[in-house]
C-alpha atoms as a PDB file:
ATOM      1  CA  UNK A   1     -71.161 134.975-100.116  1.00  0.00           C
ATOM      2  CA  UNK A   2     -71.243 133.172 -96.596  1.00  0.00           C
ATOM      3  CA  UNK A   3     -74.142 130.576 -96.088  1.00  0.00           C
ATOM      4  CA  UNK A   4     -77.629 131.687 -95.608  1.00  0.00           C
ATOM      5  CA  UNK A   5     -79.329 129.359 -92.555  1.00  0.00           C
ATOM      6  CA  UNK A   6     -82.811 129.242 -91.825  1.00  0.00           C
ATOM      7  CA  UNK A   7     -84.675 127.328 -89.308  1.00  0.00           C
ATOM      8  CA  UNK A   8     -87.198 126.041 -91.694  1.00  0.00           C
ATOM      9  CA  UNK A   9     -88.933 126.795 -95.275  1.00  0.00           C
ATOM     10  CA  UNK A  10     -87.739 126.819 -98.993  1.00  0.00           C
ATOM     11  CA  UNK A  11     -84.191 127.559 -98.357  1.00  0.00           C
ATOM     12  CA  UNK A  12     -84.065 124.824 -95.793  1.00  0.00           C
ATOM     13  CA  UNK A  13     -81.337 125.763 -93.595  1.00  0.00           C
ATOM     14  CA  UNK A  14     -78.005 126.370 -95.215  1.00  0.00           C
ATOM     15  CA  UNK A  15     -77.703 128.031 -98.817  1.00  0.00           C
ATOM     16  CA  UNK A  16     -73.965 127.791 -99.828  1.00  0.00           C
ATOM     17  CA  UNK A  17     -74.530 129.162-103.099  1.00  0.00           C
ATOM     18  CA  UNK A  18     -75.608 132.629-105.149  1.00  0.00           C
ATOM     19  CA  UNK A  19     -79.362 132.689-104.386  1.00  0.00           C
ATOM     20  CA  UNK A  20     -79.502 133.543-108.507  1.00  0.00           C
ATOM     21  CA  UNK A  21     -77.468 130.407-109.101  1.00  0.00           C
ATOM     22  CA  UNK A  22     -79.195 127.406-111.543  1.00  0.00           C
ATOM     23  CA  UNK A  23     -78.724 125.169-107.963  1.00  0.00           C
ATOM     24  CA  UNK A  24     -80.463 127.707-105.719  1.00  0.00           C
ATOM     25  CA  UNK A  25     -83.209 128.369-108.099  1.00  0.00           C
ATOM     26  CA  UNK A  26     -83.992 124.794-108.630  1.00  0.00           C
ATOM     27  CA  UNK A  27     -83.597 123.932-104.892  1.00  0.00           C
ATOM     28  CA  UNK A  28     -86.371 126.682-104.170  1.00  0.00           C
ATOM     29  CA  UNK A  29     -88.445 125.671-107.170  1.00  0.00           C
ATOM     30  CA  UNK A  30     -88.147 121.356-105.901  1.00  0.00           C
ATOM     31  CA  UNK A  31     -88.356 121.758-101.884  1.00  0.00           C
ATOM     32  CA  UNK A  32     -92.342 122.398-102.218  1.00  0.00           C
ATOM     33  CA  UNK A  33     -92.461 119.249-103.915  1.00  0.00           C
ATOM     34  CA  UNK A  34     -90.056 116.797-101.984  1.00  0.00           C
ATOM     35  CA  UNK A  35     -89.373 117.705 -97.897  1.00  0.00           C
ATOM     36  CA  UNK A  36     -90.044 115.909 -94.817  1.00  0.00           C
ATOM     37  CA  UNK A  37     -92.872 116.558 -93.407  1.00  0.00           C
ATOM     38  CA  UNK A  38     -93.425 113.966 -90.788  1.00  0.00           C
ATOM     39  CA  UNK A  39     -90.358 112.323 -89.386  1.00  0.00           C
ATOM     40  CA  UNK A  40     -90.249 109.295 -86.313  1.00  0.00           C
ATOM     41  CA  UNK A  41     -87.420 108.593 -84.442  1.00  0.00           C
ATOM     42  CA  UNK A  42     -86.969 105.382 -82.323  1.00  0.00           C
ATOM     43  CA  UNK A  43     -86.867 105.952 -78.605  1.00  0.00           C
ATOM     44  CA  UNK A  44     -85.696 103.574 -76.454  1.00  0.00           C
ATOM     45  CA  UNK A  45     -83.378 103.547 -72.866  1.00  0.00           C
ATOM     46  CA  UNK A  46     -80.060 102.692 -73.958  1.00  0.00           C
ATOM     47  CA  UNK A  47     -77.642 105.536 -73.447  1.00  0.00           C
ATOM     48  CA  UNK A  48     -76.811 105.580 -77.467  1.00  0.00           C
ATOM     49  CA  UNK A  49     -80.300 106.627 -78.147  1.00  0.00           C
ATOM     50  CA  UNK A  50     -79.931 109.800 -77.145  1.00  0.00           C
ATOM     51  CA  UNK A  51     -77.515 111.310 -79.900  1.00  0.00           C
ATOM     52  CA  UNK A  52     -79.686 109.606 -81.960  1.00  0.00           C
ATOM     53  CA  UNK A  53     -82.917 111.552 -80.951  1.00  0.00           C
ATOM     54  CA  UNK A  54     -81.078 114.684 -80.535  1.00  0.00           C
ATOM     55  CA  UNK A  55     -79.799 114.268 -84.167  1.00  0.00           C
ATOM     56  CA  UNK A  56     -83.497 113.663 -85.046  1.00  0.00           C
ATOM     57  CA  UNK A  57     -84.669 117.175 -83.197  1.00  0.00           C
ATOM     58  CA  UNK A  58     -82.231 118.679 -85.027  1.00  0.00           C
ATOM     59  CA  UNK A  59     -83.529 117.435 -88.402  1.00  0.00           C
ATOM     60  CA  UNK A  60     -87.143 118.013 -87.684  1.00  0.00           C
ATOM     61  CA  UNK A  61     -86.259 121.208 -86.706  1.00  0.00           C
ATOM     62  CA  UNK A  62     -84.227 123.001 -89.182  1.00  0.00           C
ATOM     63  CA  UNK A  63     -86.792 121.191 -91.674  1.00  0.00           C
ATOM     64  CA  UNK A  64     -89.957 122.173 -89.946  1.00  0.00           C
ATOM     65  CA  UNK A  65     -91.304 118.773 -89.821  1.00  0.00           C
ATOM     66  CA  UNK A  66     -93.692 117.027 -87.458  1.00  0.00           C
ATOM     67  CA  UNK A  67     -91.242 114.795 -85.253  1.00  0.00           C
ATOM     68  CA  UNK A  68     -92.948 111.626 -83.754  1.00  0.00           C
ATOM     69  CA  UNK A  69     -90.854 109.799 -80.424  1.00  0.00           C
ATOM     70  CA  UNK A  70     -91.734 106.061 -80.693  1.00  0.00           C
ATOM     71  CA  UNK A  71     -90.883 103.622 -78.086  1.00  0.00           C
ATOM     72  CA  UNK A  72     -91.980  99.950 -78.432  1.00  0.00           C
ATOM     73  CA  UNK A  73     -92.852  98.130 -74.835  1.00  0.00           C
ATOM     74  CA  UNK A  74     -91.826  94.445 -76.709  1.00  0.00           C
ATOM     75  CA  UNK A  75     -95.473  93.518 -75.620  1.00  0.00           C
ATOM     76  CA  UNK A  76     -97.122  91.579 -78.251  1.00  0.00           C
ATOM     77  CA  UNK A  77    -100.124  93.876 -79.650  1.00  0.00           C
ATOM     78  CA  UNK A  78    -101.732  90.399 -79.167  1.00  0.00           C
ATOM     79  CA  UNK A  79    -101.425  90.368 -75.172  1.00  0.00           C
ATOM     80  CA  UNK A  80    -104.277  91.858 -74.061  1.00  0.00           C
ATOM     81  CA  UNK A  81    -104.723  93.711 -70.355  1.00  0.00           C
ATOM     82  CA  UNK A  82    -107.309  91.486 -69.475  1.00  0.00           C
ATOM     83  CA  UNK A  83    -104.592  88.457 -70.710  1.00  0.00           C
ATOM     84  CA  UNK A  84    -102.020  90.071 -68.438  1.00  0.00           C
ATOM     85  CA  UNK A  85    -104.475  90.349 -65.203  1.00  0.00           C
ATOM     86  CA  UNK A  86    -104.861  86.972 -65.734  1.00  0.00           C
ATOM     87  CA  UNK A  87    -101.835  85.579 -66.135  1.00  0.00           C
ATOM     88  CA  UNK A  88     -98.851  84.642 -64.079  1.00  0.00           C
ATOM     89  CA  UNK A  89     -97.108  87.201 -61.491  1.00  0.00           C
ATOM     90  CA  UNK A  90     -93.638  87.242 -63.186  1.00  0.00           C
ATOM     91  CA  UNK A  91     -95.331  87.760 -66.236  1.00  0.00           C
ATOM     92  CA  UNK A  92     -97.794  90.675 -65.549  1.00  0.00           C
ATOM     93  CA  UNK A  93     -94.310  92.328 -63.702  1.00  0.00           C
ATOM     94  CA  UNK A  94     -92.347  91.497 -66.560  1.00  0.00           C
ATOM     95  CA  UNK A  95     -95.264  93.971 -68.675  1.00  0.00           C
ATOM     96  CA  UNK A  96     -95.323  96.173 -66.577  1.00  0.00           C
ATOM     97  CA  UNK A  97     -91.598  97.024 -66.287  1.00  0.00           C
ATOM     98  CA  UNK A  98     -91.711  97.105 -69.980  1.00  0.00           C
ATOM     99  CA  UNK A  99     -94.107  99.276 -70.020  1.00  0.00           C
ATOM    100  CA  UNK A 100     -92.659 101.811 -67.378  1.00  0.00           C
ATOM    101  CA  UNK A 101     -89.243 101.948 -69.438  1.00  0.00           C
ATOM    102  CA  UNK A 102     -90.825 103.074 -72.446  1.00  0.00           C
ATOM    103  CA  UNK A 103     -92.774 105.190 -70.719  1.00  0.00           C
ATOM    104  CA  UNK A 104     -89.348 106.472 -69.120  1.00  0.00           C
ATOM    105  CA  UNK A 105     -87.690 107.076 -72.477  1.00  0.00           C
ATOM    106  CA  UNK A 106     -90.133 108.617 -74.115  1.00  0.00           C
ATOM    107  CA  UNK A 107     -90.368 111.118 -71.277  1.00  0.00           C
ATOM    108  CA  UNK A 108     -86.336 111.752 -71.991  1.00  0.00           C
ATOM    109  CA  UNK A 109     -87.751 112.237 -75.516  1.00  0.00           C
ATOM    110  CA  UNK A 110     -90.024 114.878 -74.369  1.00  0.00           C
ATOM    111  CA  UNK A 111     -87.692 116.681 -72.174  1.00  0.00           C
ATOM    112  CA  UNK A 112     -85.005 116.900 -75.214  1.00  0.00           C
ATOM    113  CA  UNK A 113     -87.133 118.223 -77.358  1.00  0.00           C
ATOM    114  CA  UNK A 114     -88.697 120.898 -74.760  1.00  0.00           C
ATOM    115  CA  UNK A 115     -85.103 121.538 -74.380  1.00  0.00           C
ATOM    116  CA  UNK A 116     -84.501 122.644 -78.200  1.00  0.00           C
ATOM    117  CA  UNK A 117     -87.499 124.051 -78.219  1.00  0.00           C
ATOM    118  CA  UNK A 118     -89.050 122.115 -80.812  1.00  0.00           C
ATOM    119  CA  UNK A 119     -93.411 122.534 -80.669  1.00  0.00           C
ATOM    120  CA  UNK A 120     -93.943 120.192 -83.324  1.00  0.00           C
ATOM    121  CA  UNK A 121     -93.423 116.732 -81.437  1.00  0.00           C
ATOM    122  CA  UNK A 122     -95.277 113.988 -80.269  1.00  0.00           C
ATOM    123  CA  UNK A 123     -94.739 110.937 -78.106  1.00  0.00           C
ATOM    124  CA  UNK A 124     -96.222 107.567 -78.799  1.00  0.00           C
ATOM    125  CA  UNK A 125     -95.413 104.437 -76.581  1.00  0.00           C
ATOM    126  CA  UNK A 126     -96.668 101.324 -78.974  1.00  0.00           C
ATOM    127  CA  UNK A 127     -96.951  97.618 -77.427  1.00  0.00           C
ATOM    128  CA  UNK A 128     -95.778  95.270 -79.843  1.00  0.00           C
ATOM    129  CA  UNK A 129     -91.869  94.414 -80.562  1.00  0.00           C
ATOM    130  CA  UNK A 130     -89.208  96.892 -81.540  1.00  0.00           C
ATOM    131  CA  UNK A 131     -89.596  95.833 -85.436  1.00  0.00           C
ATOM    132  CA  UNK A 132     -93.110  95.659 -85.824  1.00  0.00           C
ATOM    133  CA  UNK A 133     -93.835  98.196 -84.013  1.00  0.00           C
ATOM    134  CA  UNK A 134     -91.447 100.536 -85.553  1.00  0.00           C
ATOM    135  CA  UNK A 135     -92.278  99.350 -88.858  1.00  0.00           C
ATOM    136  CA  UNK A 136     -95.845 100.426 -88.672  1.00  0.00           C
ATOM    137  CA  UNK A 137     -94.978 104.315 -86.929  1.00  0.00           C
ATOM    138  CA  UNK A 138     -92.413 104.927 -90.717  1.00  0.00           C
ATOM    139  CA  UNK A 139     -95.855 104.012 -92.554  1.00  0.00           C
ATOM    140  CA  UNK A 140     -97.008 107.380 -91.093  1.00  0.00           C
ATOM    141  CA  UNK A 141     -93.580 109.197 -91.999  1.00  0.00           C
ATOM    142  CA  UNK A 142     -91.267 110.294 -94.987  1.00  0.00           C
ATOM    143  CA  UNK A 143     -87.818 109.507 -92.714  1.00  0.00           C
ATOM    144  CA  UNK A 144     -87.534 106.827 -90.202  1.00  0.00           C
ATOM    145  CA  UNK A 145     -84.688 107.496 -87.995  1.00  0.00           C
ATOM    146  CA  UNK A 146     -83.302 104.368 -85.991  1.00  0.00           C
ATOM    147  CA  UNK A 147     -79.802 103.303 -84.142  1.00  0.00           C
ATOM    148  CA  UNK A 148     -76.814 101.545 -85.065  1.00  0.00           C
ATOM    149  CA  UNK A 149     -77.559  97.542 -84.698  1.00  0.00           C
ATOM    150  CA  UNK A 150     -74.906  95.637 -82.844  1.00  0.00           C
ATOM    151  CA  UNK A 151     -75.312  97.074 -79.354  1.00  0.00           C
ATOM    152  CA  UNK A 152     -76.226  94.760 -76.314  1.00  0.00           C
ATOM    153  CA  UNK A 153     -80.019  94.469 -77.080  1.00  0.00           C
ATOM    154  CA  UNK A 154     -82.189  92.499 -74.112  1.00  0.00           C
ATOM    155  CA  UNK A 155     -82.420  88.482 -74.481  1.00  0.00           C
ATOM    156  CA  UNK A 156     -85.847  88.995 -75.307  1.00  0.00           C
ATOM    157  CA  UNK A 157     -85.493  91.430 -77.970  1.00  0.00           C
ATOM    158  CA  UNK A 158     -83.943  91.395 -81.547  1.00  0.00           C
ATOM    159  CA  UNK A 159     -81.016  93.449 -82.930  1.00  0.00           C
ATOM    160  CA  UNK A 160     -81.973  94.101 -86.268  1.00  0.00           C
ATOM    161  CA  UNK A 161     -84.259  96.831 -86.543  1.00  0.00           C
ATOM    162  CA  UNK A 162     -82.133  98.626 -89.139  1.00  0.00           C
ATOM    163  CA  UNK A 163     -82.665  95.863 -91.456  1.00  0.00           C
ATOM    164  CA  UNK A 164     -86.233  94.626 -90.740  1.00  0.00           C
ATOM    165  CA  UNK A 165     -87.380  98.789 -91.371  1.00  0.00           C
ATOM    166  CA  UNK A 166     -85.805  98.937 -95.023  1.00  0.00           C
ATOM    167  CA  UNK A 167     -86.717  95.591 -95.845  1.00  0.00           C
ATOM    168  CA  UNK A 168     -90.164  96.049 -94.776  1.00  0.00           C
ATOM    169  CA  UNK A 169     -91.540  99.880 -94.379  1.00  0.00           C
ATOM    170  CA  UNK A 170     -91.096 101.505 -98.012  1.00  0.00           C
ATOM    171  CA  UNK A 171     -89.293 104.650 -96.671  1.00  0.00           C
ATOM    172  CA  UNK A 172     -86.198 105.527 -96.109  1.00  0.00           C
ATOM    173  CA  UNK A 173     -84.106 104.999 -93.296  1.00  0.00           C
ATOM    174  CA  UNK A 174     -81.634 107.203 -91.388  1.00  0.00           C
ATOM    175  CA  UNK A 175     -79.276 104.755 -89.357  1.00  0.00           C
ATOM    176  CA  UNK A 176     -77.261 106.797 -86.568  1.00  0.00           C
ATOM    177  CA  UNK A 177     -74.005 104.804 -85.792  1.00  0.00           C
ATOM    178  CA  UNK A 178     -73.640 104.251 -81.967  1.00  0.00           C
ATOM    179  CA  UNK A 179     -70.246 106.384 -82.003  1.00  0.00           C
ATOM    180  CA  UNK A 180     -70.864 109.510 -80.550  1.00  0.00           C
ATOM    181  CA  UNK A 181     -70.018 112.725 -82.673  1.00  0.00           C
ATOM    182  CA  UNK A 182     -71.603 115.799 -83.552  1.00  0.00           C
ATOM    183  CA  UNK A 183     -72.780 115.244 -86.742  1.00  0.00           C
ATOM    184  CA  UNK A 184     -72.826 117.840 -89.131  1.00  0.00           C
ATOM    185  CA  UNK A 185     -76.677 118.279 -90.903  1.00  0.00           C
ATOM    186  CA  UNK A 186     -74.999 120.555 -93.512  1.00  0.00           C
ATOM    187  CA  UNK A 187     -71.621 118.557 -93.747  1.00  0.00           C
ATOM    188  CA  UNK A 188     -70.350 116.821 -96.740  1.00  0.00           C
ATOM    189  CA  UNK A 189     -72.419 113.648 -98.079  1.00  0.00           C
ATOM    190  CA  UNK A 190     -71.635 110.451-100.326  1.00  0.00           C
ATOM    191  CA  UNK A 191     -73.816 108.982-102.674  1.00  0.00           C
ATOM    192  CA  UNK A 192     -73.404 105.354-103.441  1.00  0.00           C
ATOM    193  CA  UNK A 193     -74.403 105.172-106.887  1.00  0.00           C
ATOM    194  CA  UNK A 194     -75.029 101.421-109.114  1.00  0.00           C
ATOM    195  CA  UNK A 195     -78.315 102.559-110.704  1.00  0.00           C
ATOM    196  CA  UNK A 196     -80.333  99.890-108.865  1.00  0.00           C
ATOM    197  CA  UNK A 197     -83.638 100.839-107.589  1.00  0.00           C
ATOM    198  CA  UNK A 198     -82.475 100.643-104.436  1.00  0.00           C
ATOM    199  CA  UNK A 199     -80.224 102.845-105.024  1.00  0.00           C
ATOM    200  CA  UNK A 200     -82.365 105.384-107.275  1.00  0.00           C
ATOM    201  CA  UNK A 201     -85.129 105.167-103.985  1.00  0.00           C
ATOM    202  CA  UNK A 202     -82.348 105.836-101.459  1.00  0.00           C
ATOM    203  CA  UNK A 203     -81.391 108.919-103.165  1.00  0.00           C
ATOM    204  CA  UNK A 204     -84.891 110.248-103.597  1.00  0.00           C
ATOM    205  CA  UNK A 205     -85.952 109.615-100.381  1.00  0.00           C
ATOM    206  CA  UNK A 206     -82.389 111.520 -99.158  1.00  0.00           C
ATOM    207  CA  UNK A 207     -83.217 114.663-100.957  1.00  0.00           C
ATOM    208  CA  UNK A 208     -84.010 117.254 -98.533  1.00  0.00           C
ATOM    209  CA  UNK A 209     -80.609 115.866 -96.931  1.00  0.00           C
ATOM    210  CA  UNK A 210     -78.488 116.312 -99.646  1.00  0.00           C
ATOM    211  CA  UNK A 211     -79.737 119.875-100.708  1.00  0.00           C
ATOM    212  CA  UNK A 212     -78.170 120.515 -96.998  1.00  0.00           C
ATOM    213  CA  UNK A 213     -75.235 118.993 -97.479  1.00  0.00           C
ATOM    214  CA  UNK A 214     -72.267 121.732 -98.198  1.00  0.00           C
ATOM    215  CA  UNK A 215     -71.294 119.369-101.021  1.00  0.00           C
ATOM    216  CA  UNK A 216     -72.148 115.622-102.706  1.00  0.00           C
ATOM    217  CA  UNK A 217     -70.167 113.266-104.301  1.00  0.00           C
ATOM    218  CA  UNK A 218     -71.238 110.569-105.983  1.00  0.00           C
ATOM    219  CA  UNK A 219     -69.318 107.268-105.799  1.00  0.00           C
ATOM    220  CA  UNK A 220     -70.384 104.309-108.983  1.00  0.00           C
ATOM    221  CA  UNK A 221     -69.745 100.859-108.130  1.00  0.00           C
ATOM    222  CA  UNK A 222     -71.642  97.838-109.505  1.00  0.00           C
ATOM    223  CA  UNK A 223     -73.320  97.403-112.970  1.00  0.00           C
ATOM    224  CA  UNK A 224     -77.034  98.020-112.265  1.00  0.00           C
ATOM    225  CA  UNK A 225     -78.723  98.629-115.143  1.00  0.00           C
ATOM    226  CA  UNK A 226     -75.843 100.420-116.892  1.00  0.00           C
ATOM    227  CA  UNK A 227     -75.192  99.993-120.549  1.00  0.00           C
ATOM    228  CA  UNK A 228     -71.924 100.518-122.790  1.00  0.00           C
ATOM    229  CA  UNK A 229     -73.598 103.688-124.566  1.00  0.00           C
ATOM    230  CA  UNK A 230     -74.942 104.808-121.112  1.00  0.00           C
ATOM    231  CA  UNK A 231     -71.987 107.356-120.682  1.00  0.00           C
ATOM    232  CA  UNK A 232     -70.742 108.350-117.243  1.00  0.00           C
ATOM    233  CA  UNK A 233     -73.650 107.318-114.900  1.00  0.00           C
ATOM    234  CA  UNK A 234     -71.846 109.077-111.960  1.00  0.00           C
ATOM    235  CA  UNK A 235     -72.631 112.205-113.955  1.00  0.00           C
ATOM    236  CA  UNK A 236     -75.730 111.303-115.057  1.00  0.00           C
ATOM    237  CA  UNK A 237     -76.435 111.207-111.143  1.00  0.00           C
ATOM    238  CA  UNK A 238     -75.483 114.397-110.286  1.00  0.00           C
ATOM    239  CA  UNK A 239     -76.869 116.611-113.108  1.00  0.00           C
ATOM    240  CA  UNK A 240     -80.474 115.316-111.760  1.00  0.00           C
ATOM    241  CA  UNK A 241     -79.353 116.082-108.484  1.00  0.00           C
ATOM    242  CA  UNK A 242     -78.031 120.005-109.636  1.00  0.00           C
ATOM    243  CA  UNK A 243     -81.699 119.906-110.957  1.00  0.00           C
ATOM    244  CA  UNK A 244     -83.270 118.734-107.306  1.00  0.00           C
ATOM    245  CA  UNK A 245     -81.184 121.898-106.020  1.00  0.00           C
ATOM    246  CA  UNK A 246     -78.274 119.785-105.079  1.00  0.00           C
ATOM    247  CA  UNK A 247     -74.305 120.553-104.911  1.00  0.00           C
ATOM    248  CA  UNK A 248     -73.248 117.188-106.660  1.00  0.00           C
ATOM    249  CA  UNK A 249     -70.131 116.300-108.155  1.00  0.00           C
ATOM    250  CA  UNK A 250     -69.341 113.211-109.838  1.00  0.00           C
ATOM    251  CA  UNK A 251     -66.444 111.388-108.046  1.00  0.00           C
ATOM    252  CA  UNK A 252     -64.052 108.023-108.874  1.00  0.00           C
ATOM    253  CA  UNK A 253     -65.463 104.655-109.368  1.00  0.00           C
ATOM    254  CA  UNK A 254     -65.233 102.243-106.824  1.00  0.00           C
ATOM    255  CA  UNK A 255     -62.321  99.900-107.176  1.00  0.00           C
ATOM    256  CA  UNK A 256     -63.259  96.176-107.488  1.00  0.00           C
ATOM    257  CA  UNK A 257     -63.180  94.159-103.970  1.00  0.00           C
ATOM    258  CA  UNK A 258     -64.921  94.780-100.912  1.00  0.00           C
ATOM    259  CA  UNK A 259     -67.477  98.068-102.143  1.00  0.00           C
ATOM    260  CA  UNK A 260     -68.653  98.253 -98.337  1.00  0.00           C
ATOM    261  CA  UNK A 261     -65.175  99.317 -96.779  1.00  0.00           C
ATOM    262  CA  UNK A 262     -64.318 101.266 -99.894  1.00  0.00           C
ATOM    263  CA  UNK A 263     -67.468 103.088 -99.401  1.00  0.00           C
ATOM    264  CA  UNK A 264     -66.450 103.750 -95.601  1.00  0.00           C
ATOM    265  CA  UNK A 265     -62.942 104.567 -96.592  1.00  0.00           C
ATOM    266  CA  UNK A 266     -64.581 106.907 -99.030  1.00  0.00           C
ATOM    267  CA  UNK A 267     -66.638 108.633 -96.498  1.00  0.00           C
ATOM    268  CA  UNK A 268     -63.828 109.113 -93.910  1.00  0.00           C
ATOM    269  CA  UNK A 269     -61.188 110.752 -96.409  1.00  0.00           C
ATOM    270  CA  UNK A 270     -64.254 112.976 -97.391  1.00  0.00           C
ATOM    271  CA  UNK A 271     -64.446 113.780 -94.088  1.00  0.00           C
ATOM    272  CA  UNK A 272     -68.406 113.122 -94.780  1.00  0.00           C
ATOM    273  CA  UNK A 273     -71.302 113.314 -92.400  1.00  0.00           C
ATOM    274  CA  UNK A 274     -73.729 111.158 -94.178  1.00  0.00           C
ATOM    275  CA  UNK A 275     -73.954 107.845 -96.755  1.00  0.00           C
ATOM    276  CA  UNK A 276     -76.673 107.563 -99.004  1.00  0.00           C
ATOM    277  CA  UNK A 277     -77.227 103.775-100.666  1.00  0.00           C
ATOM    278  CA  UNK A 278     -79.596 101.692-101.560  1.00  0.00           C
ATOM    279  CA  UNK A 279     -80.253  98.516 -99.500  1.00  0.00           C
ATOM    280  CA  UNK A 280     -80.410  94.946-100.606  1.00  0.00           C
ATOM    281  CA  UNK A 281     -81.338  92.007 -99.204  1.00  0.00           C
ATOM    282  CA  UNK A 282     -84.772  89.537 -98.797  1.00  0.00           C
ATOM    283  CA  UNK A 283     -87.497  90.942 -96.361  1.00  0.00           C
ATOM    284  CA  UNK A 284     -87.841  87.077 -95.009  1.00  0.00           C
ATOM    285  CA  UNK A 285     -84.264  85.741 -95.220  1.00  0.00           C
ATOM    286  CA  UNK A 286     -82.316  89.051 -93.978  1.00  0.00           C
ATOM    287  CA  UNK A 287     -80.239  87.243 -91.914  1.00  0.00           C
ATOM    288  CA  UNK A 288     -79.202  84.758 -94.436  1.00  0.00           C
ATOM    289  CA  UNK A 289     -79.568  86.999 -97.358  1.00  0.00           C
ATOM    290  CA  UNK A 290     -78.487  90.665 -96.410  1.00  0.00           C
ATOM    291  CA  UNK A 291     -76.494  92.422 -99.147  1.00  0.00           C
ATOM    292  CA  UNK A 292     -72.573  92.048 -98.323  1.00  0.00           C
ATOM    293  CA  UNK A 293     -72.171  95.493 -99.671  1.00  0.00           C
ATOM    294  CA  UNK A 294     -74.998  96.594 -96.575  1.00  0.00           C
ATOM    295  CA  UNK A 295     -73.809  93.975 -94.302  1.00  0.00           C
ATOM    296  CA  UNK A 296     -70.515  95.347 -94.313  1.00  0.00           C
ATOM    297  CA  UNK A 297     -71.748  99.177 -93.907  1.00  0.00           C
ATOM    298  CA  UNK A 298     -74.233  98.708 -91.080  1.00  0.00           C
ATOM    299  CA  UNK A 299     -71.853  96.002 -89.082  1.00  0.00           C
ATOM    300  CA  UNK A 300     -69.033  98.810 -89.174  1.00  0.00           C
ATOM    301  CA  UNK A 301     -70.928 102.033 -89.505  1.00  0.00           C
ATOM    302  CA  UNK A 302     -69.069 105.124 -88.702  1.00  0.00           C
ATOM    303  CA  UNK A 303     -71.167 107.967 -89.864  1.00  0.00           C
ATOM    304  CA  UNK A 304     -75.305 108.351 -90.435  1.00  0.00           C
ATOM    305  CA  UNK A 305     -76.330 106.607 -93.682  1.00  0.00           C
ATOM    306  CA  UNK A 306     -79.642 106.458 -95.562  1.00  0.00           C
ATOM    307  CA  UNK A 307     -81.035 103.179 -96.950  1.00  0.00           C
ATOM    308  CA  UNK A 308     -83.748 102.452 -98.858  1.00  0.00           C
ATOM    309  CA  UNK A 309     -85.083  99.243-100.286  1.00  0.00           C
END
């Protein structure tokens, strides 16, 4: 039968399968239990940002969520308005132009969304820096959605936002590549499976995403927790997905040598519209210490991919 699509609700918004099927009947049973609810997006001026937050309408919409527009002025939360009347010119014009291209941004936000006619949105313009700021907004959300890093940031602004939010804000993390393409909500997704916690918190937190997707495949690579008598985790992986109402298959393992451009290779034979893995790394040494396997993906990123830490 073709796809059922629905704008929001238990059979989120495409149904590929016999409604009496075990997959449909667990994915009605499950979506109660795990959906966003609340999602934020990072808003900012750069012309890349706005696939991003159209992606991110797009989500909140055909999920029914609450979406939140963030924009971070790169004021320190410490720098007070009385501290700025105070202080030197260049400095109080330097704030305020800051403050006037959030403001402008988030009122692109506003327009896109008024566009799409989505109801459920809000705007919030936050002075502190683009990490910390952002990384306070995902405590208030089940999906933080962020750019690509590797752009042309401002000399007075950092370039790893990506990074800092997995490392840091205990939710998951939709990463929008700055290559522009229509991505497909309800296209084909691959699971990066080692059975790290990472790994297992990525998935979980990508749920509602992959019950979307027309079809999963899960990818093993690594040794994470895995035991001789542990049989095929790969398939292990995807019968609890089938039980979380998700298509999931269980594909190849990864060859040995570099897992982050076998994973990419993976995802463009696939044809896939979205990467789930977990992320590793060290919340104080992410420069120095940032998984190669999630250096790799987010340094050549061609396709939206959840992390989770």
């Amino acid at each position: 039968m073709p796809p059922r699509r629905a704008r929001c609700g238990v059979d989120w918004w495409t149904t590929a399968h016999d409604p009496d099927s075990p997959v449909a009947i667990h994915r009605q049973r499950s979506e109660d239990n795990v959906n966003y609810k609340t999602i934020v997006v990072h808003v900012d001026a750069a012309p890349v940002a706005l696939a991003r937050i159209r992606l991110a309408i797009d989500l909140a919409q055909r999920a029914g969520a609450h979406l939140v527009g963030a924009a971070s002025t790169g004021v320190s939360r410490f720098v007070t308005p009385n501290m700025i009347a105070g202080a030197d010119v260049r400095f109080a014009a330097r704030c305020a132009a800051l403050h006037a291209e959030a403001a402008e941004a988030l009122r692109t936000f506003e327009r896109l969304a008024r566009e799409a006619g989505l109801d459920a949105a809000e705007t919030r313009l936050v002075d502190d820096d683009v990490d910390g700021g952002m990384a306070m907004q995902a405590r208030y959300c089940d999906l933080a959605v962020v750019g690509q890093s590797g752009g042309a940031p401002a000399p007075d602004r950092r370039d790893d936002l990506p990074e800092y939010l997995f490392l840091t804000s205990a939710r998951p993390v939709l990463v929008v590549p700055h290559v522009h393409r229509d991505w497909r909500l309800d296209g084909a997704a691959l699971v990066a499976w080692d059975g790290s916690v990472e790994a297992i918190r990525a998935v979980t937190g990508a749920l509602p995403l992959l019950r979307a997707a027309r079809g999963v495949t899960v990818v093993g690579f690594g040794t994470a927790g895995e035991r001789p008598d542990d049989g095929d985790p790969c398939a292990h992986l995807a019968a609890w997905l089938a039980r979380h109402g998700v298509a999931a298959r269980a594909g190849r393992r990864a060859e040995p040598g570099d897992v982050g451009e076998a994973l990419l290779s993976a995802a463009a034979d696939m044809d896939a519209d979205l990467l789930v893995m977990g992320g590793y790394g060290h919340a104080r040494y992410r420069e120095l210490l940032l998984g190669g396997v999630t250096a790799t993906v987010l340094r050549a990123l061609t396709l939206p991919v959840v992390l989770a830490h």
